[in-house]
N, C-alpha and C. Protein backbone atom coordinates (compact mmCIF):
# COMPACT_ATOMS: atom_id res chain seq x y z
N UNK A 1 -8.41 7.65 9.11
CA UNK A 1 -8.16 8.57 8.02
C UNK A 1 -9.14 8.35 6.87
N UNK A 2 -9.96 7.41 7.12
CA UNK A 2 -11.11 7.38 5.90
C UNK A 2 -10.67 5.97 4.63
N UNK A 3 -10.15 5.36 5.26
CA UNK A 3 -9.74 4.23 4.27
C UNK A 3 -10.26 2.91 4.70
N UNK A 4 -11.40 2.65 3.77
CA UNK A 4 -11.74 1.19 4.04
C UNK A 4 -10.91 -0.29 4.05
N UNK A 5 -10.44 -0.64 5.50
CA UNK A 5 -9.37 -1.94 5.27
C UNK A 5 -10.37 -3.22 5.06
N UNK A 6 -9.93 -3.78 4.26
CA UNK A 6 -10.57 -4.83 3.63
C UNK A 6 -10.06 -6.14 4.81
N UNK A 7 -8.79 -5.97 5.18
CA UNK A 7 -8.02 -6.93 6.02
C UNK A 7 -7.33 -6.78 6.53
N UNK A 8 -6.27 -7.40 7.14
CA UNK A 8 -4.98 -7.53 7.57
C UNK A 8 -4.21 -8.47 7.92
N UNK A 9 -2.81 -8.52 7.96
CA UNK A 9 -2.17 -9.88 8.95
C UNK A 9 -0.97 -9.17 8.40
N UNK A 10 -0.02 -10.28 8.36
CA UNK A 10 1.50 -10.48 8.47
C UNK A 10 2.00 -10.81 6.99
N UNK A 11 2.73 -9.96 6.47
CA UNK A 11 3.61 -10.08 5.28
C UNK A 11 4.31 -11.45 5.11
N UNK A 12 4.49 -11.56 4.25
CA UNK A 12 5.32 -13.08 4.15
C UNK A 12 6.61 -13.10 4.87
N UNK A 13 7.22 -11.91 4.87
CA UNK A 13 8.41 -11.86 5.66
C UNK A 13 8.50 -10.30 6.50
N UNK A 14 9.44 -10.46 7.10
CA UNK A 14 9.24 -9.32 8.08
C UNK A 14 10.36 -8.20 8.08
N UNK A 15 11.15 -8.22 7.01
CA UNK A 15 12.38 -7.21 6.69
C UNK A 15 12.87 -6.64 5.34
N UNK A 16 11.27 -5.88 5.51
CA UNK A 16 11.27 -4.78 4.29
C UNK A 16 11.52 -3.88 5.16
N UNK A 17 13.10 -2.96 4.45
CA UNK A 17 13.41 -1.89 4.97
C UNK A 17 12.42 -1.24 4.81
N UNK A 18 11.81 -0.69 4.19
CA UNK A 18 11.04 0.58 3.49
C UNK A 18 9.59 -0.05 3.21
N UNK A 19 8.26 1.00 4.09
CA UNK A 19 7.24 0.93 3.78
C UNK A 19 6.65 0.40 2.22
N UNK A 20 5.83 -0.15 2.01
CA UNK A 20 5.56 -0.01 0.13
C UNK A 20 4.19 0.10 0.25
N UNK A 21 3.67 0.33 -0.69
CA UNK A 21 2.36 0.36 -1.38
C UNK A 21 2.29 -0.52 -2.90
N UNK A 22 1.33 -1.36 -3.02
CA UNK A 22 1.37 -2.17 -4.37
C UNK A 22 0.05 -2.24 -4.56
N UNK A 23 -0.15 -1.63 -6.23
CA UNK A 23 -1.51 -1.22 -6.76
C UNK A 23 -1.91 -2.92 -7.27
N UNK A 24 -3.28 -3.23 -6.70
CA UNK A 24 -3.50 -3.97 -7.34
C UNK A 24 -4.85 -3.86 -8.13
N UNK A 25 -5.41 -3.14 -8.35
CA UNK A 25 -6.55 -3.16 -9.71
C UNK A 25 -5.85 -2.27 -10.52
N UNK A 26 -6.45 -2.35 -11.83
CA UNK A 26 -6.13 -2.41 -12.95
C UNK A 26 -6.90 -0.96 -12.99
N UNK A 27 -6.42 0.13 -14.12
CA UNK A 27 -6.54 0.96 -14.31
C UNK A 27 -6.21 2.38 -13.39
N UNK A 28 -6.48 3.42 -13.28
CA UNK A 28 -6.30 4.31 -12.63
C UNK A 28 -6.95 4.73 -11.41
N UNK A 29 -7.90 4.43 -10.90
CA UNK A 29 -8.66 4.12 -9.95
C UNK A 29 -8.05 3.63 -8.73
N UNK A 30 -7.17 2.27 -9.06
CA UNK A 30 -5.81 1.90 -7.90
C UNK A 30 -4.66 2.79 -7.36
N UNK A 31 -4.28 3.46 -9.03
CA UNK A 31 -3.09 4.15 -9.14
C UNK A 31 -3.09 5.26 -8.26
N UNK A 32 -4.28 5.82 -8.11
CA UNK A 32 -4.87 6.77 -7.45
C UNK A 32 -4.93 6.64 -5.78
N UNK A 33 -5.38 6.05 -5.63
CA UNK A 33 -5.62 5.16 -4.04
C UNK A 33 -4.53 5.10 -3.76
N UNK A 34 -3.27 4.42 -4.21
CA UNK A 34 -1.98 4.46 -3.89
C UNK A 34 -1.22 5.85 -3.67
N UNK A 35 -1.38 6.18 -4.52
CA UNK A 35 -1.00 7.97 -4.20
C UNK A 35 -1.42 8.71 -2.92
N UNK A 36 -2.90 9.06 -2.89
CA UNK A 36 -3.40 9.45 -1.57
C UNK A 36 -2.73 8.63 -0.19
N UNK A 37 -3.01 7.28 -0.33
CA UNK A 37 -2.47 6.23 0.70
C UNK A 37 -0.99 6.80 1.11
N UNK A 38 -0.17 6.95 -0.15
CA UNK A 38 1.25 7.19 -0.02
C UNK A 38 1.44 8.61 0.48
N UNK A 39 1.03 9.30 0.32
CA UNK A 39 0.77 11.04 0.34
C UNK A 39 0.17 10.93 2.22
N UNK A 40 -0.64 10.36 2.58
CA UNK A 40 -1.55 10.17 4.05
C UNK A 40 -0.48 9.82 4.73
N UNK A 41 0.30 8.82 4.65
CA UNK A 41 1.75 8.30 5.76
C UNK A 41 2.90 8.55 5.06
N UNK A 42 3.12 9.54 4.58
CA UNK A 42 4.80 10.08 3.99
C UNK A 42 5.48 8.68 3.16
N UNK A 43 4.83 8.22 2.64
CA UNK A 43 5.42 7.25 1.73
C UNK A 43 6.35 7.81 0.27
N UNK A 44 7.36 7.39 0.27
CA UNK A 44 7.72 8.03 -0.72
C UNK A 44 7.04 7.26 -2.30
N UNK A 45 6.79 8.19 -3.47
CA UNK A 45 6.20 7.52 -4.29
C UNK A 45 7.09 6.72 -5.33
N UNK A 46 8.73 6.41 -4.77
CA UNK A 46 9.23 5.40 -5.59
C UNK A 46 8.53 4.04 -5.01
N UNK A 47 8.12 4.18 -3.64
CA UNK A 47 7.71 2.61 -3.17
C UNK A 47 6.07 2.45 -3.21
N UNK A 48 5.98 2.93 -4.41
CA UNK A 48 4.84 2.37 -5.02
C UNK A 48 5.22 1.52 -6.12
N UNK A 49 4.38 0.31 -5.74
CA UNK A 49 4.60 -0.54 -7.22
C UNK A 49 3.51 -0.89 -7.73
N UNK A 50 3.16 -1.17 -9.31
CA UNK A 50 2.25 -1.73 -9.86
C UNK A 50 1.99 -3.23 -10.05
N UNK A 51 1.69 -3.99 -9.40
CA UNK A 51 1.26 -5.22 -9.27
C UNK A 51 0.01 -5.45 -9.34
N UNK A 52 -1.05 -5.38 -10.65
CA UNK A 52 -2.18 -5.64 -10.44
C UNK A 52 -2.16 -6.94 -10.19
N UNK A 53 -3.68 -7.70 -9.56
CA UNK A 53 -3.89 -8.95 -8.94
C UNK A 53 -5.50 -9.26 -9.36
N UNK A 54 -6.04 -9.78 -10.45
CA UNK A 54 -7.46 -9.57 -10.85
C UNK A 54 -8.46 -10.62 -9.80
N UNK A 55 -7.44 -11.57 -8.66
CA UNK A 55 -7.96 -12.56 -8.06
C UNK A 55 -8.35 -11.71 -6.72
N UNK A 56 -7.89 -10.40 -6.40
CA UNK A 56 -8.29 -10.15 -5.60
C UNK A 56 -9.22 -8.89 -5.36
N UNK A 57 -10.50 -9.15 -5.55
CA UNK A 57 -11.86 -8.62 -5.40
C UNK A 57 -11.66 -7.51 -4.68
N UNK A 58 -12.16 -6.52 -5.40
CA UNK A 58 -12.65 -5.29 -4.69
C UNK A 58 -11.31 -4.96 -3.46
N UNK A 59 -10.21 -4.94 -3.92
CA UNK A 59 -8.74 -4.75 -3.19
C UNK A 59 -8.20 -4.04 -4.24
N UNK A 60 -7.95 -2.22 -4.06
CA UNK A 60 -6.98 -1.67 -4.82
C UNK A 60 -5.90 -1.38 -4.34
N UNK A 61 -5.44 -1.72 -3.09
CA UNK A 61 -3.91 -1.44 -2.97
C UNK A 61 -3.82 -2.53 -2.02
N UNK A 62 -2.25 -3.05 -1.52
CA UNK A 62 -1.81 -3.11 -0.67
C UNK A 62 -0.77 -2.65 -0.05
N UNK A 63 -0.84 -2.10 1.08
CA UNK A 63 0.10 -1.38 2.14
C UNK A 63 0.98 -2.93 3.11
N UNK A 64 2.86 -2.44 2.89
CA UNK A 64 3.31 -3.10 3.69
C UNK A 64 4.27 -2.35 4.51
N UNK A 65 4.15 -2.48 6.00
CA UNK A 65 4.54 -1.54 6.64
C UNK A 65 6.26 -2.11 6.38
N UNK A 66 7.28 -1.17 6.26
CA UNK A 66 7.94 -2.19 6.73
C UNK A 66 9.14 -1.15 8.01
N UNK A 67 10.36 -1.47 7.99
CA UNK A 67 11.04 -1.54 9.65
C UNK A 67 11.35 0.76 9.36
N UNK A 68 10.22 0.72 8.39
CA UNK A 68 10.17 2.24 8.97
C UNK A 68 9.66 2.98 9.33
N UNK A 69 7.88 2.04 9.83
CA UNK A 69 7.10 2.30 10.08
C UNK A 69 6.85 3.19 11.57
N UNK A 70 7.60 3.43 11.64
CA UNK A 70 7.93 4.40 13.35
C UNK A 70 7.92 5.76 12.90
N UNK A 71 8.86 6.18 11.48
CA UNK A 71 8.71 7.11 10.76
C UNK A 71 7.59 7.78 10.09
N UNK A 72 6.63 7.06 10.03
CA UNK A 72 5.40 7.40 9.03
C UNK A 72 4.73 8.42 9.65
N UNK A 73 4.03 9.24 8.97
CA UNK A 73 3.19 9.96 9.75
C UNK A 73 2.21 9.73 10.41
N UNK A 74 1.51 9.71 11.43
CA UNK A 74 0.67 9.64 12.36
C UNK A 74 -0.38 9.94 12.40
C-alpha cells in the first residue's frame, strides 16, 4: 500500500483486543500518517494515540495489530 516499514516483531504482549496506531513524532506530520494508516486498514480513529517518542528516529507511527486483525481491510 505504499508505506515504508521501518521494522517489525512482536508487541510486548499479545492481547490487545483492538488494532491501535500510536503517533510517535512530534508535530503534524505523524498525526497525519496515523490517519491515512488508520483510514488504509479500517482502523477506527479512537485507537489512535499520541505517544510521541523523540528516541525513535525517523519512526512516525506505530501500528499494533491486535486480536482484530482478521477484520481489517485487506
Amino acid at each position: 500500500r505504499g508505506f515504508d516499514v521501518m521494522s517489525y516483531g512482536n508487541a510486548g504482549r499479545q492481547d490487545y483486543p483492538k488494532s491501535r496506531i500510536i503517533v510517535r513524532s512530534a508535530g503534524s506530520f505523524g498525526e497525519g500518517a496515523a490517519r491515512v494508516l488508520a483510514e488504509s486498514l479500517g482502523i477506527a480513529s479512537e485507537h489512535i494515540l499520541i505517544e510521541p517518542d523523540p528516541s525513535l528516529v525517523d519512526i512516525d507511527v506505530t501500528l499494533i495489530l491486535g486480536l482484530d486483525y482478521k477484520q481489517l481491510k485487506q
